[in-house]
C-alpha atoms as a PDB file:
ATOM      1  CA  UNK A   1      -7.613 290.673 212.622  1.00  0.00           C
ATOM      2  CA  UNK A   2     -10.967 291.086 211.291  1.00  0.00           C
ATOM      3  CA  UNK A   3     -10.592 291.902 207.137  1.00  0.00           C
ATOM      4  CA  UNK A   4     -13.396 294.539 207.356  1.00  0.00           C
ATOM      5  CA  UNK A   5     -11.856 296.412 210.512  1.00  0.00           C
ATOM      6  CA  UNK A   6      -8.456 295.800 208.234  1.00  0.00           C
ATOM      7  CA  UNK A   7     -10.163 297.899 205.670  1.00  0.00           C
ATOM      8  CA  UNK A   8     -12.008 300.129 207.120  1.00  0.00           C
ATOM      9  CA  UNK A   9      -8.288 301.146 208.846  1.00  0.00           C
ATOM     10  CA  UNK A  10      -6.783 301.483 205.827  1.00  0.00           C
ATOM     11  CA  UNK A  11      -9.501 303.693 204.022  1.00  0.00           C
ATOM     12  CA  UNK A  12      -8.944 305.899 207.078  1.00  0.00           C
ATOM     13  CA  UNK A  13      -5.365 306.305 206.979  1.00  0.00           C
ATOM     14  CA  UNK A  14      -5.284 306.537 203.089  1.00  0.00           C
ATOM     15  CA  UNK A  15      -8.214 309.789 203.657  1.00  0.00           C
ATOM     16  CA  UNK A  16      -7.171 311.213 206.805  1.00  0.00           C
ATOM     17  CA  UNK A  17      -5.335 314.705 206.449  1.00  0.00           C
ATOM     18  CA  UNK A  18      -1.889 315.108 207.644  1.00  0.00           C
ATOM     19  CA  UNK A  19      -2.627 316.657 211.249  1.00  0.00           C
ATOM     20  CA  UNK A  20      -5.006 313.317 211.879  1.00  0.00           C
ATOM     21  CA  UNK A  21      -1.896 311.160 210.538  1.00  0.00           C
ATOM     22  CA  UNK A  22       0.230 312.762 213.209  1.00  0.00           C
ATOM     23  CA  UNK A  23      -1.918 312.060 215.807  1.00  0.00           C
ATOM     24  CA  UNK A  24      -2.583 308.605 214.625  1.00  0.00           C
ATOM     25  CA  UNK A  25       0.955 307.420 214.582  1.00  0.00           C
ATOM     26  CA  UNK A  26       1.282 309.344 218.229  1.00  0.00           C
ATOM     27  CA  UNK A  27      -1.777 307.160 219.157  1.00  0.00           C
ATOM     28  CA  UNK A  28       0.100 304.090 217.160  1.00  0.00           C
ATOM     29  CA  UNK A  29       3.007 304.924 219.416  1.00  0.00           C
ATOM     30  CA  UNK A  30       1.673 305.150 222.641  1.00  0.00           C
ATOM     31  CA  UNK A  31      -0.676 301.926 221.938  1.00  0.00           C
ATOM     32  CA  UNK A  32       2.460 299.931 221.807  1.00  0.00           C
ATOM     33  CA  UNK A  33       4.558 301.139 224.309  1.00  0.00           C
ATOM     34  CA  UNK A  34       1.267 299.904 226.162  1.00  0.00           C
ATOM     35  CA  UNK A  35       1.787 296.696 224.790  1.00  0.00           C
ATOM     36  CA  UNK A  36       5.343 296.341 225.741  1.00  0.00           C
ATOM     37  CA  UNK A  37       4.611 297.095 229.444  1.00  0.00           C
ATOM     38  CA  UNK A  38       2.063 294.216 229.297  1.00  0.00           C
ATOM     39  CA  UNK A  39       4.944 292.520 228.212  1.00  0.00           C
ATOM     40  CA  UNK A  40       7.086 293.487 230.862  1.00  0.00           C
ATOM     41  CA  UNK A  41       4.783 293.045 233.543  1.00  0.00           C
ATOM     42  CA  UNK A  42       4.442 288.970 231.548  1.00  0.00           C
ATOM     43  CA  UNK A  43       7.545 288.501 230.777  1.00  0.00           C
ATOM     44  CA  UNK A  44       6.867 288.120 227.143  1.00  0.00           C
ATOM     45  CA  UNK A  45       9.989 289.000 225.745  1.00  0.00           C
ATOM     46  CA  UNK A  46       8.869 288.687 222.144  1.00  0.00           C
ATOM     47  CA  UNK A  47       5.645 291.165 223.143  1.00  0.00           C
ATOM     48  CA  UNK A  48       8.081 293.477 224.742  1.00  0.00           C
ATOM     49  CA  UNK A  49      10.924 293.138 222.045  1.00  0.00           C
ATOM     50  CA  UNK A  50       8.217 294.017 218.738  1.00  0.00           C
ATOM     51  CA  UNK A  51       6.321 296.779 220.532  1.00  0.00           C
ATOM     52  CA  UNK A  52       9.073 298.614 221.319  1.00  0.00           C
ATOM     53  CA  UNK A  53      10.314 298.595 217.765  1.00  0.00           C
ATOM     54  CA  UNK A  54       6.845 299.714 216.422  1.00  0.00           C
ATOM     55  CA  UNK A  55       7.034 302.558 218.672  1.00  0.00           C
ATOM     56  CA  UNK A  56      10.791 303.514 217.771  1.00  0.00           C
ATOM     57  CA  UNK A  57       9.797 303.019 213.808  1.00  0.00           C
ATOM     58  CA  UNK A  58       6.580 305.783 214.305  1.00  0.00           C
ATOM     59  CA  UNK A  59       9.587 307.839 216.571  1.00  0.00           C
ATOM     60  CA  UNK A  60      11.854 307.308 213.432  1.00  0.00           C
ATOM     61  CA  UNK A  61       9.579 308.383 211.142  1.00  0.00           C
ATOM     62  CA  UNK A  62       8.836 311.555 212.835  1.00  0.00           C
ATOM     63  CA  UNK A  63      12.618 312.119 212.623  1.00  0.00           C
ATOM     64  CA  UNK A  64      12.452 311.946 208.725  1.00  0.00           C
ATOM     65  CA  UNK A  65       9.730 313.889 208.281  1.00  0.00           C
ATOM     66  CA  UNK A  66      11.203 316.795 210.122  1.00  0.00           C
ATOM     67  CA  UNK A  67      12.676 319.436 208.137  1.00  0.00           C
ATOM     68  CA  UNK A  68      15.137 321.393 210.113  1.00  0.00           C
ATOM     69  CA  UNK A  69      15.573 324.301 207.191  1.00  0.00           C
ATOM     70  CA  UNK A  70      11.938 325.302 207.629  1.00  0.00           C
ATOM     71  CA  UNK A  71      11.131 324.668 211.278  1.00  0.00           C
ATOM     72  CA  UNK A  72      14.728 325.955 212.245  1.00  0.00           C
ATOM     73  CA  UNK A  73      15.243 325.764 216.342  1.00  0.00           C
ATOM     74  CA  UNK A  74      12.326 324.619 217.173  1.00  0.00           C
ATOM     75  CA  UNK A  75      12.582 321.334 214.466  1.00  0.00           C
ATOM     76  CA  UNK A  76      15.972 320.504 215.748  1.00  0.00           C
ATOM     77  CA  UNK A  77      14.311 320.717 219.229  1.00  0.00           C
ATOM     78  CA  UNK A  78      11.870 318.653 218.472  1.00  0.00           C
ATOM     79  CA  UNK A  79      14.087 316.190 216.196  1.00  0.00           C
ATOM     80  CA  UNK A  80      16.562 316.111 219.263  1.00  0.00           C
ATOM     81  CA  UNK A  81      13.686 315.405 222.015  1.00  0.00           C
ATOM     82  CA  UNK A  82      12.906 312.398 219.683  1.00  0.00           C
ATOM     83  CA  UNK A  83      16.550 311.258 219.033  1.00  0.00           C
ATOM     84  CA  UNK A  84      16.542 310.939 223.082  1.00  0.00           C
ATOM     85  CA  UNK A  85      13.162 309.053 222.928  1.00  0.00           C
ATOM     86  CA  UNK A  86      14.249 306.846 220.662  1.00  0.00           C
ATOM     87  CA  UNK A  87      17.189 305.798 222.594  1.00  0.00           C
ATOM     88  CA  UNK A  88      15.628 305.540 225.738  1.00  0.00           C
ATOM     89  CA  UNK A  89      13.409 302.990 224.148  1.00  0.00           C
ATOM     90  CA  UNK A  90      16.541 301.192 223.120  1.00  0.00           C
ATOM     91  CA  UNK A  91      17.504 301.129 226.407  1.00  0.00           C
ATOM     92  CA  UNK A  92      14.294 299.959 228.289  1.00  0.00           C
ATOM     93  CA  UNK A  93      13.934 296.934 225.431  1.00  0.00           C
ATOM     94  CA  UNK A  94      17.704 295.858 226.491  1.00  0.00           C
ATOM     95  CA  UNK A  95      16.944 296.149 230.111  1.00  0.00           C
ATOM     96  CA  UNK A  96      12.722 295.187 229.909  1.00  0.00           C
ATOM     97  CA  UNK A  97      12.711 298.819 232.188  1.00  0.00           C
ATOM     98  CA  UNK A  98       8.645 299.692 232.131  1.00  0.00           C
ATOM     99  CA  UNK A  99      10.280 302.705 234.108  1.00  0.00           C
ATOM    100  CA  UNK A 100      12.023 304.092 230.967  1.00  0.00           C
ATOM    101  CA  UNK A 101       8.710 302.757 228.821  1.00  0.00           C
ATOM    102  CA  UNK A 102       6.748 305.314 231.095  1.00  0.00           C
ATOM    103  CA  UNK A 103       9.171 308.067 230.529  1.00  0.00           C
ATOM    104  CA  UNK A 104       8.876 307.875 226.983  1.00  0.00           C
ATOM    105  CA  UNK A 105       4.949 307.113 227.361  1.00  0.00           C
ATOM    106  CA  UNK A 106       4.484 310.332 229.517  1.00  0.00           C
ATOM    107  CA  UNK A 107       6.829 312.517 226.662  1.00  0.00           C
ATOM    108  CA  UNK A 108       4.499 311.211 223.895  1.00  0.00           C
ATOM    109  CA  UNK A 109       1.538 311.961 225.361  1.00  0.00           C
ATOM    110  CA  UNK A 110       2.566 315.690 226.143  1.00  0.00           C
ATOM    111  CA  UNK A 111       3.733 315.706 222.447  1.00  0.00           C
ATOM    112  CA  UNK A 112      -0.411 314.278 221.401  1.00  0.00           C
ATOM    113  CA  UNK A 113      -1.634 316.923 223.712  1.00  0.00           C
ATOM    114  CA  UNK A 114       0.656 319.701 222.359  1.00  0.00           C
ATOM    115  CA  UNK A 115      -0.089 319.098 218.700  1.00  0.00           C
ATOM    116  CA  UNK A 116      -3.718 318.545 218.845  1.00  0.00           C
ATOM    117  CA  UNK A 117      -3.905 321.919 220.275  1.00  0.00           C
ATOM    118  CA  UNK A 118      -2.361 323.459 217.664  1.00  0.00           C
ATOM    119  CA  UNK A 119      -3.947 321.845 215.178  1.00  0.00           C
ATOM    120  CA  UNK A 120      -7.172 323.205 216.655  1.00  0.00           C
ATOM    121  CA  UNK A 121      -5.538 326.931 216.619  1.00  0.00           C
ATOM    122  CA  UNK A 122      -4.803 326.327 212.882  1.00  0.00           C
ATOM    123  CA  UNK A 123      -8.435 325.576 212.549  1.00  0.00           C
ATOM    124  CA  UNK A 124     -10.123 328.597 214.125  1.00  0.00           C
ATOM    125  CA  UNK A 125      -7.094 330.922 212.442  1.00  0.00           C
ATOM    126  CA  UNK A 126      -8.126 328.964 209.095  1.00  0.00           C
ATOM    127  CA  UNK A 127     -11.397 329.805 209.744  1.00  0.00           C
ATOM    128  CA  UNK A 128     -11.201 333.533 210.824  1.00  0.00           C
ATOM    129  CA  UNK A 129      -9.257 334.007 207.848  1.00  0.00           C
ATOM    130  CA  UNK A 130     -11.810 332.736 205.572  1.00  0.00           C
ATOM    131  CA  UNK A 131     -14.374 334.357 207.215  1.00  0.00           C
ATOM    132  CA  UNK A 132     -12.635 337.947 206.911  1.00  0.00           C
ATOM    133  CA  UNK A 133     -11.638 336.926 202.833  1.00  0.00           C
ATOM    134  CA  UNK A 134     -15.272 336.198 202.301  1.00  0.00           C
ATOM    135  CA  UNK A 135     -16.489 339.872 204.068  1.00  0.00           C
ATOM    136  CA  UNK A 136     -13.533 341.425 202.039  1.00  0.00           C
ATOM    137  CA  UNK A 137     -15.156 339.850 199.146  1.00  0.00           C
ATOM    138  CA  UNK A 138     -18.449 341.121 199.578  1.00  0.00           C
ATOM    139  CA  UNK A 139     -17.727 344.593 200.399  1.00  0.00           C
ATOM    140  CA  UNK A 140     -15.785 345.148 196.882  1.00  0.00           C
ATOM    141  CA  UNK A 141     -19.062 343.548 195.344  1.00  0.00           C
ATOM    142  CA  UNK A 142     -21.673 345.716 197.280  1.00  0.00           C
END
């Protein structure tokens, strides 16, 4: 790899916020299981094998990072939904399935879609709230 591009992907993770993290590792995620089915459809049994492992360590890690006091039902939804993903990627790198690959592909996209949309809600709520502090504000001055 390229030492600049190296760096400049590094800065970028080490200053990105925690919502682009997330969808980073999703987009970390979904460019390997991309990989692995290029592997598949090759044959490449070492390509397959080490995609599929970056995808279930980024599917791990959102597993560990889920706190199931504060989120409650929904967390233990979420952490159970990846549990499954996580062994169904077990499964297709024992078997070399690109059909179970896809079903995990077509979960984590959903997931990308689901949370970039909330983190634009959280933006415009972040916003309106700001915006209604700062007319708050200048009504007790006036």
């Amino acid at each position: 790899m390229n030492p600049y591009l190296k760096q400049y992907q590094q800065t970028e993770v080490q200053t990105a916020s925690p919502e682009k993290l997330l969808i980073m590792l999703y987009d970390g995620a979904i460019q390997f299981l991309n990989k692995a089915k290029v592997g598949i459809a090759n044959k490449n049994i070492e390509e397959i094998h080490n995609n599929i492992i970056g995808a279930q360590k980024i599917i791990s890690e959102f597993m560990n990072t889920l706190d199931i006091k504060v989120g409650g039902e929904v967390a233990q939804n979420l952490y159970n939904l990846y549990e499954y993903l996580h062994y169904r990627l077990v499964q297709a790198n024992i078997k070399k399935d690109a059909d179970m690959v896809d079903e995990v592909l077509t979960h984590l996209k959903d997931l990308k879609k689901t949370w970039e949309e909330a983190i634009r809600i959280a933006a415009r709520e972040k916003i309106r709230d700001e915006e209604e502090t700062e007319e708050e504000n200048s009504v007790k001055t006036a």
